[in-house]
C-alpha atoms as a PDB file:
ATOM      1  CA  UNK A   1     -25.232   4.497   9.337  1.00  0.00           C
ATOM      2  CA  UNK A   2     -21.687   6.296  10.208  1.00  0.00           C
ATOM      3  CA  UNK A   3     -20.148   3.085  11.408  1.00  0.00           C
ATOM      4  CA  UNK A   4     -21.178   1.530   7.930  1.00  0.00           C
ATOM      5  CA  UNK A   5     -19.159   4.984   6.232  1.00  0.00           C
ATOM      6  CA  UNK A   6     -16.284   4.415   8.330  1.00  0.00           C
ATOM      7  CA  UNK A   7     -14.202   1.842   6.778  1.00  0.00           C
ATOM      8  CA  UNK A   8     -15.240   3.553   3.518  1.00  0.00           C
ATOM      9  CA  UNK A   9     -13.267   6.523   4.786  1.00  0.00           C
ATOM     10  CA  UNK A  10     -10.676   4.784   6.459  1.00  0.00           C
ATOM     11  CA  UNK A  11      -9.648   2.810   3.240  1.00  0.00           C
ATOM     12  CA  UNK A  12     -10.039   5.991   1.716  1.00  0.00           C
ATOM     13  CA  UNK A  13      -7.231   7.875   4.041  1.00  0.00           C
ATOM     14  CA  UNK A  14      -5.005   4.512   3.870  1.00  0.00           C
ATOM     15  CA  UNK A  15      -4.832   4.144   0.157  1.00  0.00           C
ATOM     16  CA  UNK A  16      -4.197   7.930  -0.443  1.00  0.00           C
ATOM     17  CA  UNK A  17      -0.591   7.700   0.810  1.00  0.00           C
ATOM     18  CA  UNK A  18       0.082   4.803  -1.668  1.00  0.00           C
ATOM     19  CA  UNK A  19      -1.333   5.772  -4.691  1.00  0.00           C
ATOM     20  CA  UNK A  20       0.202   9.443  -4.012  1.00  0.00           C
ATOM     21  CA  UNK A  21       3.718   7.531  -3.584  1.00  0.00           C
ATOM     22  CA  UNK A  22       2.970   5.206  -7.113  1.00  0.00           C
ATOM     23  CA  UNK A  23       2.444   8.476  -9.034  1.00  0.00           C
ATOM     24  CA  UNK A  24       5.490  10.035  -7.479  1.00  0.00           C
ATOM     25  CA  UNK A  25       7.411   6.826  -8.336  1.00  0.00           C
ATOM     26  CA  UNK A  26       6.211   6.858 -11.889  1.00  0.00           C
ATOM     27  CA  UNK A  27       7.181  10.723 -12.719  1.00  0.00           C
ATOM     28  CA  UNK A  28      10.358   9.747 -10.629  1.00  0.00           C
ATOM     29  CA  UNK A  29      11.068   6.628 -11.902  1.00  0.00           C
ATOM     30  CA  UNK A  30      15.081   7.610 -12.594  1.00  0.00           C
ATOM     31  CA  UNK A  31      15.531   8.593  -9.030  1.00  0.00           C
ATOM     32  CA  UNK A  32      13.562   5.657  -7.465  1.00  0.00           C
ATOM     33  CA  UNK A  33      15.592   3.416 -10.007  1.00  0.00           C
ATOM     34  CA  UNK A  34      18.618   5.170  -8.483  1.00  0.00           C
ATOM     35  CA  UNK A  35      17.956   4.981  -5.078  1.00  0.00           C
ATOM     36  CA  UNK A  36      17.360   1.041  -5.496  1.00  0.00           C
ATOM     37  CA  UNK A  37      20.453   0.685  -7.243  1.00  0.00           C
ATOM     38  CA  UNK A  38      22.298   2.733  -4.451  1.00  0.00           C
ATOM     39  CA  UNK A  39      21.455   0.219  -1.840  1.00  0.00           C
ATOM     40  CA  UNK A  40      23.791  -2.530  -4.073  1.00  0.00           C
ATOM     41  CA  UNK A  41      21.423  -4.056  -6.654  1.00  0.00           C
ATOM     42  CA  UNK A  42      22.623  -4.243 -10.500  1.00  0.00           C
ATOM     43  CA  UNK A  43      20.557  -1.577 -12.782  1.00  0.00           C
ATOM     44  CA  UNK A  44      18.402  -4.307 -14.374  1.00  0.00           C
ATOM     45  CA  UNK A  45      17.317  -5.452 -11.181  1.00  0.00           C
ATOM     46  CA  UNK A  46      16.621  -2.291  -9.409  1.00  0.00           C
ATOM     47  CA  UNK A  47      14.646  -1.342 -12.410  1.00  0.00           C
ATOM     48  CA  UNK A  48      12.484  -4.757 -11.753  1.00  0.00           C
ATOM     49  CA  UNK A  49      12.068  -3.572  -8.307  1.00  0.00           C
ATOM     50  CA  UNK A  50      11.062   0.286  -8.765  1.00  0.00           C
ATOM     51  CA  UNK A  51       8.349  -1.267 -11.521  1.00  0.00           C
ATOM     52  CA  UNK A  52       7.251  -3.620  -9.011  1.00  0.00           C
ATOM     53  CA  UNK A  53       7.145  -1.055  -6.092  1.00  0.00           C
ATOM     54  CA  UNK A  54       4.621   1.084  -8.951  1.00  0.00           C
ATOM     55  CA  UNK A  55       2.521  -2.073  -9.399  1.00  0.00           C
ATOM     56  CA  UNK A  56       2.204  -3.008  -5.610  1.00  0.00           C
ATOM     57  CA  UNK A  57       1.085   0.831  -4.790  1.00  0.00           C
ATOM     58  CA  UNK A  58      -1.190   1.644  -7.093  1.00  0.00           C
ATOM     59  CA  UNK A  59      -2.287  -2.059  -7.784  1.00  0.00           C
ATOM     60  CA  UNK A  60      -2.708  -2.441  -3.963  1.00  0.00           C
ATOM     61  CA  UNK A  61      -3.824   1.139  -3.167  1.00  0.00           C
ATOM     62  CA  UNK A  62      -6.723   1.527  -5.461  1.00  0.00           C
ATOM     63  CA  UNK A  63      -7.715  -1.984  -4.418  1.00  0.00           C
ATOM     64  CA  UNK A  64      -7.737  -0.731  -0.946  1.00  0.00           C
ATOM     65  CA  UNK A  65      -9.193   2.494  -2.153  1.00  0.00           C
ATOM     66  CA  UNK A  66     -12.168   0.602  -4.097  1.00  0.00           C
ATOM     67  CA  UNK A  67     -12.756  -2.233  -2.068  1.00  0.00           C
ATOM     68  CA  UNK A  68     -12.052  -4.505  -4.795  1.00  0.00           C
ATOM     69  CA  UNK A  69     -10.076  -7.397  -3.478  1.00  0.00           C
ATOM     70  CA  UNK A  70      -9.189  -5.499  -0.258  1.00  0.00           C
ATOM     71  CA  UNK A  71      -7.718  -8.577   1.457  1.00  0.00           C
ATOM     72  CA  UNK A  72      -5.258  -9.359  -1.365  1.00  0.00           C
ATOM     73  CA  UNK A  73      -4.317  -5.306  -1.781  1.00  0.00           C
ATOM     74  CA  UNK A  74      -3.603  -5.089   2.021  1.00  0.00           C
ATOM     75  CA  UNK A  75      -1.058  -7.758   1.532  1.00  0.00           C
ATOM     76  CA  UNK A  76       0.108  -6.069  -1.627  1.00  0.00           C
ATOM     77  CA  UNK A  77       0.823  -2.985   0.492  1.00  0.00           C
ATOM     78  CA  UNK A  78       2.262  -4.632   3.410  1.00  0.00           C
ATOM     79  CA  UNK A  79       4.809  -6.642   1.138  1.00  0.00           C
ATOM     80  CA  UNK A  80       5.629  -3.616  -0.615  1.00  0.00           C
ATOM     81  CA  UNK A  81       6.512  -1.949   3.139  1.00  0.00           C
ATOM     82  CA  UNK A  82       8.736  -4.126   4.882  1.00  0.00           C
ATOM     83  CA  UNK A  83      11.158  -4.323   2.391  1.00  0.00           C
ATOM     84  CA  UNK A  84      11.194  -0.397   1.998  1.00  0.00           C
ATOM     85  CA  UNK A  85      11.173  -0.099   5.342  1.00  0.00           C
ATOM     86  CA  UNK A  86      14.154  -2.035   5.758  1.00  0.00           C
ATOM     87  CA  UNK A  87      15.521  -0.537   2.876  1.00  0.00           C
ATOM     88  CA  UNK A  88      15.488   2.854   3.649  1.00  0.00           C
ATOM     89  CA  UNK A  89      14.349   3.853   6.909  1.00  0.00           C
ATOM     90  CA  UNK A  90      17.292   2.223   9.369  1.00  0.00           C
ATOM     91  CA  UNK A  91      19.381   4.528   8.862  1.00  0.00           C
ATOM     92  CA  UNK A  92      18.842   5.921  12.498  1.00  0.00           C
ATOM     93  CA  UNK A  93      21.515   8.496  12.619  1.00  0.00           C
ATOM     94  CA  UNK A  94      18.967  10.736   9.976  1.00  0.00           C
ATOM     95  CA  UNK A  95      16.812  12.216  12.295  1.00  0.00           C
ATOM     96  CA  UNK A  96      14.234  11.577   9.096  1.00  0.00           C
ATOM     97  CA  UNK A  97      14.502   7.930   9.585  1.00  0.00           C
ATOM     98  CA  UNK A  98      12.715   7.320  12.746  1.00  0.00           C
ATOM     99  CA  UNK A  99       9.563   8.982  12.014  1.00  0.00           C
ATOM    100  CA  UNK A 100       9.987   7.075   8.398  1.00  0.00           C
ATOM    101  CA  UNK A 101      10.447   3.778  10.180  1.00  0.00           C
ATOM    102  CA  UNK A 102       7.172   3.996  12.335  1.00  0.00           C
ATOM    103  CA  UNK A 103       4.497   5.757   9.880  1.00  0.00           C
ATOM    104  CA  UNK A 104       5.494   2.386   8.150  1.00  0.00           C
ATOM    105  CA  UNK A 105       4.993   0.211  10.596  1.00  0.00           C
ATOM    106  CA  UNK A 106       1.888   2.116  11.811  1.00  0.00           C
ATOM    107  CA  UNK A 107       0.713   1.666   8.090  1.00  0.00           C
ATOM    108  CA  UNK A 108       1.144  -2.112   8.426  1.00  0.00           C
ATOM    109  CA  UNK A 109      -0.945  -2.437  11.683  1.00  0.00           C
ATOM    110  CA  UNK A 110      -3.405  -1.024   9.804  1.00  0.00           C
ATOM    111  CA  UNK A 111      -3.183  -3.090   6.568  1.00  0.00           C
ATOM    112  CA  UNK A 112      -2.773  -6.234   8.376  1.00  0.00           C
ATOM    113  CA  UNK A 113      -6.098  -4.805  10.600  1.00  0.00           C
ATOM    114  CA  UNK A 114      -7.990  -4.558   7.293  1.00  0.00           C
ATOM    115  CA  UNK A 115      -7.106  -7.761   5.879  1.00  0.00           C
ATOM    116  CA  UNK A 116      -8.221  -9.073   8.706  1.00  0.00           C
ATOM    117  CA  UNK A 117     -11.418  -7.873   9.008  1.00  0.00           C
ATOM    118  CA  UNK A 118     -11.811  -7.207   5.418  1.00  0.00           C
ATOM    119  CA  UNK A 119     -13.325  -3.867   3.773  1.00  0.00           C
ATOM    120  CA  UNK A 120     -17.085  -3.076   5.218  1.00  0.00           C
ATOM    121  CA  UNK A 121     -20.207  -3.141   3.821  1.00  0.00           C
ATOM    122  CA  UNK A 122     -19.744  -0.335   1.026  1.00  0.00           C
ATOM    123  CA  UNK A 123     -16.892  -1.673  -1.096  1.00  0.00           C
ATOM    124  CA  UNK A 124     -16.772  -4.206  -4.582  1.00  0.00           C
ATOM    125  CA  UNK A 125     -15.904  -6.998  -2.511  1.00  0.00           C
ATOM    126  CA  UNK A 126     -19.436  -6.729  -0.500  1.00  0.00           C
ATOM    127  CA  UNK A 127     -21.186  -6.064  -3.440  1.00  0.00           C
ATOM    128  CA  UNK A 128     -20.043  -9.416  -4.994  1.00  0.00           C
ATOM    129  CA  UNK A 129     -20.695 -11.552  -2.304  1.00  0.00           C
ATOM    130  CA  UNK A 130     -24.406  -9.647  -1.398  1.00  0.00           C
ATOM    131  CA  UNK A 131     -24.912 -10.431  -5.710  1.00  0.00           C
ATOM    132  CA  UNK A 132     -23.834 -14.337  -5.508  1.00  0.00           C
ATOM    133  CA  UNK A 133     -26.564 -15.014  -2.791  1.00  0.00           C
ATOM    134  CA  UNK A 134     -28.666 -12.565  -4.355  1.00  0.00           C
ATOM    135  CA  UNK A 135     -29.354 -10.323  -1.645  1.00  0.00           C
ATOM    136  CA  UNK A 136     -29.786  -6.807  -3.242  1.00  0.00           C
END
């Protein structure tokens, strides 16, 4: 029974970081839009990016969260990463940076382990594919 709660739980702890960052991001939208911009992009397109970072975190962490297209959120997340990460955690002289750089790259082990092995038993995903061969 515990190993069938497990992913449950573990989606649950992976998707809490994200969709706690997209509701930062929203109430901070100036700053993230600043931020962006600061790294050389034109207004109009760092604007693009900080509503595209909001749709990839909470798009891909409640998807994670839910189970609902876990595969597909995963990737969400993990494209969403590596550009931040690149972004804004290289800058090795903070001492900030290095601990930034590797929760994100820890984060992407374990997105790319769940779309790999996909969400568990209790999640939307499961559901729909125990429903199309009807096994209740």
């Amino acid at each position: 029974m515990i190993d069938q709660l497990l992913p449950v739980i573990a989606r649950g702890f992976l998707s809490a970081i994200f969709i706690h960052a997209g509701i930062n991001h929203c109430f901070k939208f100036a700053g993230m839009q600043q931020a962006i911009a600061s790294k050389g992009f034109p207004h109009s397109l760092a604007m693009a990016m900080a509503i595209g970072a909001i749709v990839l975190l909470l798009g891909g962490g409640f998807s994670v969260l839910l189970g609902f297209k876990t595969r597909w959120g995963a990737i969400a997340l993990i494209l969403f990463l590596i550009p931040a990460t690149l972004m804004f955690h290289l800058n090795f002289s903070d001492p900030m940076a290095p601990i930034q750089f590797l929760k994100n790259v820890g984060l992407i082990g374990g997105l790319l382990l769940l779309a790999q092995t996909g969400s568990g038993r209790y999640s939307f995903d499961n559901w729909q594919i125990r429903r199309s061969y009807g096994k209740w």
